[in-house]
C-alpha atoms as a PDB file:
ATOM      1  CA  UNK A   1     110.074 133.268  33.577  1.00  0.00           C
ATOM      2  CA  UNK A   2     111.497 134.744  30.473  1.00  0.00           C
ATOM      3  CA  UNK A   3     114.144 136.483  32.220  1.00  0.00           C
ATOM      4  CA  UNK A   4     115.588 132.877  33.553  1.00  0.00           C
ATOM      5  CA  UNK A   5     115.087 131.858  30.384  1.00  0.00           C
ATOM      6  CA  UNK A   6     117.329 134.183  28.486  1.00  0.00           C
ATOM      7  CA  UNK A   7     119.480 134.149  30.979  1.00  0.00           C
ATOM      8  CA  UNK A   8     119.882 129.931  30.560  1.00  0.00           C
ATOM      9  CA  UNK A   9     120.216 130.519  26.938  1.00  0.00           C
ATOM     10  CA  UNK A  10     123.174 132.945  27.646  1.00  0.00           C
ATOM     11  CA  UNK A  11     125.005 130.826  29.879  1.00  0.00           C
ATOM     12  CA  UNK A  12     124.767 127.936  27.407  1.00  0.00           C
ATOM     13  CA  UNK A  13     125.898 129.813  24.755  1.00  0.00           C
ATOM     14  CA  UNK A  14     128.752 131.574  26.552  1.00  0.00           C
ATOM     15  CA  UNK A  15     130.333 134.829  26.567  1.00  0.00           C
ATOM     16  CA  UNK A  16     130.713 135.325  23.151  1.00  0.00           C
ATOM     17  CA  UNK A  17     126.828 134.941  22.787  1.00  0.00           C
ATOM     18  CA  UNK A  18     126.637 138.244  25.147  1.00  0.00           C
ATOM     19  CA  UNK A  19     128.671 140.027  22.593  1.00  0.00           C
ATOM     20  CA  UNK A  20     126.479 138.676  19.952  1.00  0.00           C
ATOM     21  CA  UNK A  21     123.775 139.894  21.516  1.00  0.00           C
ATOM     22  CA  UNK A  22     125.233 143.383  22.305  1.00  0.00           C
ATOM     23  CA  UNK A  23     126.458 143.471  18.221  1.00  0.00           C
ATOM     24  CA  UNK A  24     123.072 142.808  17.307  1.00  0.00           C
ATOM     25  CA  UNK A  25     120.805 145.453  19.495  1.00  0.00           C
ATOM     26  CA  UNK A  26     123.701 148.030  18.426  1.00  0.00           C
ATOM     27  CA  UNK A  27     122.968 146.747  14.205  1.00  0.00           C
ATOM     28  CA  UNK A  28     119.384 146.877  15.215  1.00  0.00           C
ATOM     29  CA  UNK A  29     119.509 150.407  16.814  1.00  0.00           C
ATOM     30  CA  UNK A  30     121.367 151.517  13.629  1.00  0.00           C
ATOM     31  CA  UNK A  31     118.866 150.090  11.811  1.00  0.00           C
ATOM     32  CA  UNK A  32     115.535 151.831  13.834  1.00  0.00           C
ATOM     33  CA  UNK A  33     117.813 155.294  13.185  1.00  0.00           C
ATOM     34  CA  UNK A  34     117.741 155.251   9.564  1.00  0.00           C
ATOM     35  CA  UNK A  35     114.067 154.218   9.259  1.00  0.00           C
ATOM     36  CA  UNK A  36     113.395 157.043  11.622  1.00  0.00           C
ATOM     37  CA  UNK A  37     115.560 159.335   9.289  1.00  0.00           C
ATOM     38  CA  UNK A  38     113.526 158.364   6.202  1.00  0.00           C
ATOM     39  CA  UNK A  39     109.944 158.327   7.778  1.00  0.00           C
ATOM     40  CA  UNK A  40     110.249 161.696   9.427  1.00  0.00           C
ATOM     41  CA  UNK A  41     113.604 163.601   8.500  1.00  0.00           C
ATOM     42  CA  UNK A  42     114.183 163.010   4.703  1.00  0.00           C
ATOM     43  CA  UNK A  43     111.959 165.138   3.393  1.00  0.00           C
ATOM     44  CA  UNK A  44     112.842 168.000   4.929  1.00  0.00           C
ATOM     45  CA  UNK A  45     116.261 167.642   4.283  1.00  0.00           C
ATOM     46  CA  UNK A  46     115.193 166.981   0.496  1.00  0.00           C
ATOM     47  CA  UNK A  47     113.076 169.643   0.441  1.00  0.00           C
ATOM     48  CA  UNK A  48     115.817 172.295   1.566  1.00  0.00           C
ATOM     49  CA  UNK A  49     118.193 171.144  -1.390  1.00  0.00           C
ATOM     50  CA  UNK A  50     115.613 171.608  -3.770  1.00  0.00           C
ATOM     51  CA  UNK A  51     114.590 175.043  -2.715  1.00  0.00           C
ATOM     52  CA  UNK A  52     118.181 175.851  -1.991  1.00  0.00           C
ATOM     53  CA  UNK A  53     118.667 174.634  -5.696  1.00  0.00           C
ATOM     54  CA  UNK A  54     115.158 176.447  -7.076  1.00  0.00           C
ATOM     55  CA  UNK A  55     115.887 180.307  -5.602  1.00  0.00           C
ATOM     56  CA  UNK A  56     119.409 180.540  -7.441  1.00  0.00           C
ATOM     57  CA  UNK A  57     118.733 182.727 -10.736  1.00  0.00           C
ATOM     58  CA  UNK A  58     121.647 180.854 -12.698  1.00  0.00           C
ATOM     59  CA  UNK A  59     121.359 177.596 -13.286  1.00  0.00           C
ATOM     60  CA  UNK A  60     123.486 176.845 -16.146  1.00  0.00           C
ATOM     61  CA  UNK A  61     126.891 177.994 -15.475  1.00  0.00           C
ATOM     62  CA  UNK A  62     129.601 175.662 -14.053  1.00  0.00           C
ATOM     63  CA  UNK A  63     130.364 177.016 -10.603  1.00  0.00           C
ATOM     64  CA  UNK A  64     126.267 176.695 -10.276  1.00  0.00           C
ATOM     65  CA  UNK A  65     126.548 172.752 -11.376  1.00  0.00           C
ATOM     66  CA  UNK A  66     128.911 172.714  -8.995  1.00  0.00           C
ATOM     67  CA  UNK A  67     126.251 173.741  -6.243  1.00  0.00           C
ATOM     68  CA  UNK A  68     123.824 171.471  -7.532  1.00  0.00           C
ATOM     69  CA  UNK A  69     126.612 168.137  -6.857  1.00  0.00           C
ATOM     70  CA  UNK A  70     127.513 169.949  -3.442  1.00  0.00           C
ATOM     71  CA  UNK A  71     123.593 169.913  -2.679  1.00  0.00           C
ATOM     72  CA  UNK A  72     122.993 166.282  -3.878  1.00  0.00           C
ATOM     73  CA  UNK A  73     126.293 165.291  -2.042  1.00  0.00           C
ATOM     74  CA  UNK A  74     125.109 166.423   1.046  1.00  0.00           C
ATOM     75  CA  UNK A  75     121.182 164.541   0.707  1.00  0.00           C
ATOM     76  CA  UNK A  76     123.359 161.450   0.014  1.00  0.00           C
ATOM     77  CA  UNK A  77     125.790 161.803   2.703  1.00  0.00           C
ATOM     78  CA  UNK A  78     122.253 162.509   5.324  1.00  0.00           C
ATOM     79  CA  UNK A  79     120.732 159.451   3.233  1.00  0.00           C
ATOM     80  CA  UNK A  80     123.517 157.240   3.540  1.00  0.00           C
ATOM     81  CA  UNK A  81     124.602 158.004   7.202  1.00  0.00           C
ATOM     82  CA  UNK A  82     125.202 155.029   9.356  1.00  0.00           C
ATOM     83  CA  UNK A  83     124.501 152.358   6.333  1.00  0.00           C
ATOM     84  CA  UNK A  84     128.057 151.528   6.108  1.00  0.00           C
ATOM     85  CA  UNK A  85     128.025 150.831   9.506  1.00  0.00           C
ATOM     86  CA  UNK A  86     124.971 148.734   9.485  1.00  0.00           C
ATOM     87  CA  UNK A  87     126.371 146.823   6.680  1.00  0.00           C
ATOM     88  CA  UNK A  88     129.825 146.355   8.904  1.00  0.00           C
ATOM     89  CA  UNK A  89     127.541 145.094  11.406  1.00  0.00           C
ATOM     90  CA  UNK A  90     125.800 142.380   9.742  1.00  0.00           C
ATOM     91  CA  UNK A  91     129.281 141.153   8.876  1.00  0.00           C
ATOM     92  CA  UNK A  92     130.179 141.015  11.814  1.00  0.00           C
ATOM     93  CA  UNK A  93     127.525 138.890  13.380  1.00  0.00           C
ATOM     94  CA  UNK A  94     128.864 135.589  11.496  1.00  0.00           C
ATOM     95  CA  UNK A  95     132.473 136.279  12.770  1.00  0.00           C
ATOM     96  CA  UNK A  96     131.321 136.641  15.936  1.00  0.00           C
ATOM     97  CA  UNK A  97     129.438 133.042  15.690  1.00  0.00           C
ATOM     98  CA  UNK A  98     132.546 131.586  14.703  1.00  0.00           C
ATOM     99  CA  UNK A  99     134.605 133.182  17.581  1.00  0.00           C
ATOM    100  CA  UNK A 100     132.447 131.513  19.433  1.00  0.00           C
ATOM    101  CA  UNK A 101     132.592 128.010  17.750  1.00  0.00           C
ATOM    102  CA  UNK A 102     135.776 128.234  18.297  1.00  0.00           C
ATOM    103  CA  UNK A 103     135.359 128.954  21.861  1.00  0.00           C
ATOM    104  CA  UNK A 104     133.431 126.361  22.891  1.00  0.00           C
ATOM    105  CA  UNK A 105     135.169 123.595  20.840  1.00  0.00           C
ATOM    106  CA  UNK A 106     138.074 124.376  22.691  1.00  0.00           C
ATOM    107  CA  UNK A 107     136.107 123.997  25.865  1.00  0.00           C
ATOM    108  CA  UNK A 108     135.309 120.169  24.608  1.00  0.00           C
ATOM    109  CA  UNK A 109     138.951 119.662  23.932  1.00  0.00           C
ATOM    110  CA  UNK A 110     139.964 120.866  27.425  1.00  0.00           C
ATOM    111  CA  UNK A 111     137.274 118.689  28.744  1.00  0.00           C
ATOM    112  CA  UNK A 112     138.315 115.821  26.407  1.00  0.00           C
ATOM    113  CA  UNK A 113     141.995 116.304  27.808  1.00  0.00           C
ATOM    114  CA  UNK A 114     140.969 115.880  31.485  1.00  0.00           C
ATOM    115  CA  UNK A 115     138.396 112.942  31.138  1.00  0.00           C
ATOM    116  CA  UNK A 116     140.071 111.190  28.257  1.00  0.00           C
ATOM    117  CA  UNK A 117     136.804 111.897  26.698  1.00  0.00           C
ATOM    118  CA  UNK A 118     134.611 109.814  28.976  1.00  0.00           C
ATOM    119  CA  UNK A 119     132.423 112.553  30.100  1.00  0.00           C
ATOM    120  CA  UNK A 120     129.763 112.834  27.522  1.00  0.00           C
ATOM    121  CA  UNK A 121     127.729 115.091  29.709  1.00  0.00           C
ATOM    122  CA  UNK A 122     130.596 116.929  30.008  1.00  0.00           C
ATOM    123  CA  UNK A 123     131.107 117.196  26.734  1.00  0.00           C
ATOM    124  CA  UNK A 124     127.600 119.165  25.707  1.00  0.00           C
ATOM    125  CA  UNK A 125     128.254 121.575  27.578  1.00  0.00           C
ATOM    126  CA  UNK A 126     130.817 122.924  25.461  1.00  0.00           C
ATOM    127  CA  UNK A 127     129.362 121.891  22.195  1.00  0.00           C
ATOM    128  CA  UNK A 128     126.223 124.331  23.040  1.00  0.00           C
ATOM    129  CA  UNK A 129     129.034 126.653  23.429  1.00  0.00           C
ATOM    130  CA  UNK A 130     130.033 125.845  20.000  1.00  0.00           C
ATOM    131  CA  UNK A 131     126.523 125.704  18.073  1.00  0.00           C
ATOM    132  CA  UNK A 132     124.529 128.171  20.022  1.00  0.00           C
ATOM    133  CA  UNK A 133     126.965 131.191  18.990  1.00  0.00           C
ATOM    134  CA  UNK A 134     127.479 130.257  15.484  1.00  0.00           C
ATOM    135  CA  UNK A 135     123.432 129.941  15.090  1.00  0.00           C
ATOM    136  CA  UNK A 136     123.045 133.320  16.696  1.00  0.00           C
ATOM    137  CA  UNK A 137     125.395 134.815  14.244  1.00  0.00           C
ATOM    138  CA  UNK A 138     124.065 134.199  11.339  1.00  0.00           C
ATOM    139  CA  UNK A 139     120.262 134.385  12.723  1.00  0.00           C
ATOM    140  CA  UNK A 140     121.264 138.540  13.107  1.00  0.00           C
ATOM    141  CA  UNK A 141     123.208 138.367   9.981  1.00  0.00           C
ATOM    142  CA  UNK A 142     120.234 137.287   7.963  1.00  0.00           C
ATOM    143  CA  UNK A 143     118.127 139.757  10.124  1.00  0.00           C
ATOM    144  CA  UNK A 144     120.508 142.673   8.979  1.00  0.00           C
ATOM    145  CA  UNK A 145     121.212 141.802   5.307  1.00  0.00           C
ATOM    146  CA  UNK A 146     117.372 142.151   4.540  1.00  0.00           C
ATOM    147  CA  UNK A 147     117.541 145.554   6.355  1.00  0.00           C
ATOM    148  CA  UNK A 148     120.718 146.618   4.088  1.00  0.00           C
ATOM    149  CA  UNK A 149     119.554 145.453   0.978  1.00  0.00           C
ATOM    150  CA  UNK A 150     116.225 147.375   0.746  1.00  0.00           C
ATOM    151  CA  UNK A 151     118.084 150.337   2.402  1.00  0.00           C
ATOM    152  CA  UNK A 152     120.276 150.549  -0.458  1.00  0.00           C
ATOM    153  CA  UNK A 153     117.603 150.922  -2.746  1.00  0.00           C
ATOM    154  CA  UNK A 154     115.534 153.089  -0.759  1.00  0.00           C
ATOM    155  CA  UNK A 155     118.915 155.473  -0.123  1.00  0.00           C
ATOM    156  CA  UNK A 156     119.523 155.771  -4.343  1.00  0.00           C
ATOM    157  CA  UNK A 157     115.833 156.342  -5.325  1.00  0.00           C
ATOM    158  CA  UNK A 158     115.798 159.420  -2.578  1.00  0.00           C
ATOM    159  CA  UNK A 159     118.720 160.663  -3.947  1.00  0.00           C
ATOM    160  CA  UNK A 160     117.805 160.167  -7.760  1.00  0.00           C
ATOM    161  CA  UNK A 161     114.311 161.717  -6.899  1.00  0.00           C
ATOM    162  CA  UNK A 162     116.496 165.346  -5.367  1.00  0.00           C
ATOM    163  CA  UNK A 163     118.421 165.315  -8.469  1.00  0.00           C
ATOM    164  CA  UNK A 164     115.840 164.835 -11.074  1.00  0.00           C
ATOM    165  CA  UNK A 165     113.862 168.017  -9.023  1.00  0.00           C
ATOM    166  CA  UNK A 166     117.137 170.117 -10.030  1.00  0.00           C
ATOM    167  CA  UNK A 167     116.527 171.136 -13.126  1.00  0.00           C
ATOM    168  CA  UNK A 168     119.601 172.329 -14.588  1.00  0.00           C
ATOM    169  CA  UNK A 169     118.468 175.433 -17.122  1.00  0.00           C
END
């Protein structure tokens, strides 16, 4: 039953809800990865900088600042690894539910053209393919930009907790 059901949904919304649907499990995937990376991989990685940082005897010349930004470069660059992406994502998602407005209101135009608009029923059929995407759209949008907003926070207080363990003399 829910199978037929999503499938319904699909076919009323039209192709470009397929590709809204494929945008959004890829957004959501991204965004799974990086909760992964922080529940289970962060620390480690955090933890190697800082001991990296905490067996060098000279901490106070330039070259060795120079480690210390290479080391907190490289926690940010683990940290912020497929963000960017996520956050291209989530942009896309409304530009997708326009493409797809667009879509189906030139389906109702087509129709509109043949019948001389006198096929109502008709007519639906293409404004689902018109409302249905755009309400998609923004649906994983929203989803996405609660994801990327906490992320970004959650990204700089990791990397502002490695650098304040590198004490610099």
């Amino acid at each position: 039953m829910g199978f037929q059901d999503l499938q319904a949904f699909l076919d009323r919304g039209g192709p470009v809800l397929i590709v809204i649907m494929a945008a959004t499990f890829v957004m959501w995937a991204l965004i799974l990865e990086r909760l992964f990376y922080f529940r289970f991989a962060h620390k480690q990685v955090a933890a190697e900088a800082i001991a990296e940082w905490r067996a060098r005897a000279d901490r106070k010349s330039v070259p060795a600042h120079w480690i210390r930004d290479k080391l907190v470069s490289e926690v940010r660059a683990k940290a912020e690894a497929n963000v960017q992406l996520t956050k291209a994502m989530v942009a896309l998602a409304p530009l997708l539910g326009l493409l797809g407005t667009v879509t189906g209101m030139v389906a109702v135009f087509d129709i509109m053209a043949i019948t001389s608009g006198a096929d109502a029923k008709a007519m639906s059929a293409g404004v689902s393919r018109a409302t249905i995407p755009t309400m998609a759209g923004m649906v994983a949008s929203l989803s996405g930009i609660l994801f990327t907003s906490g992320m970004d926070r959650r990204v700089n207080r990791a990397v502002q907790a490695v650098e304040d363990e590198m004490e610099i003399g």
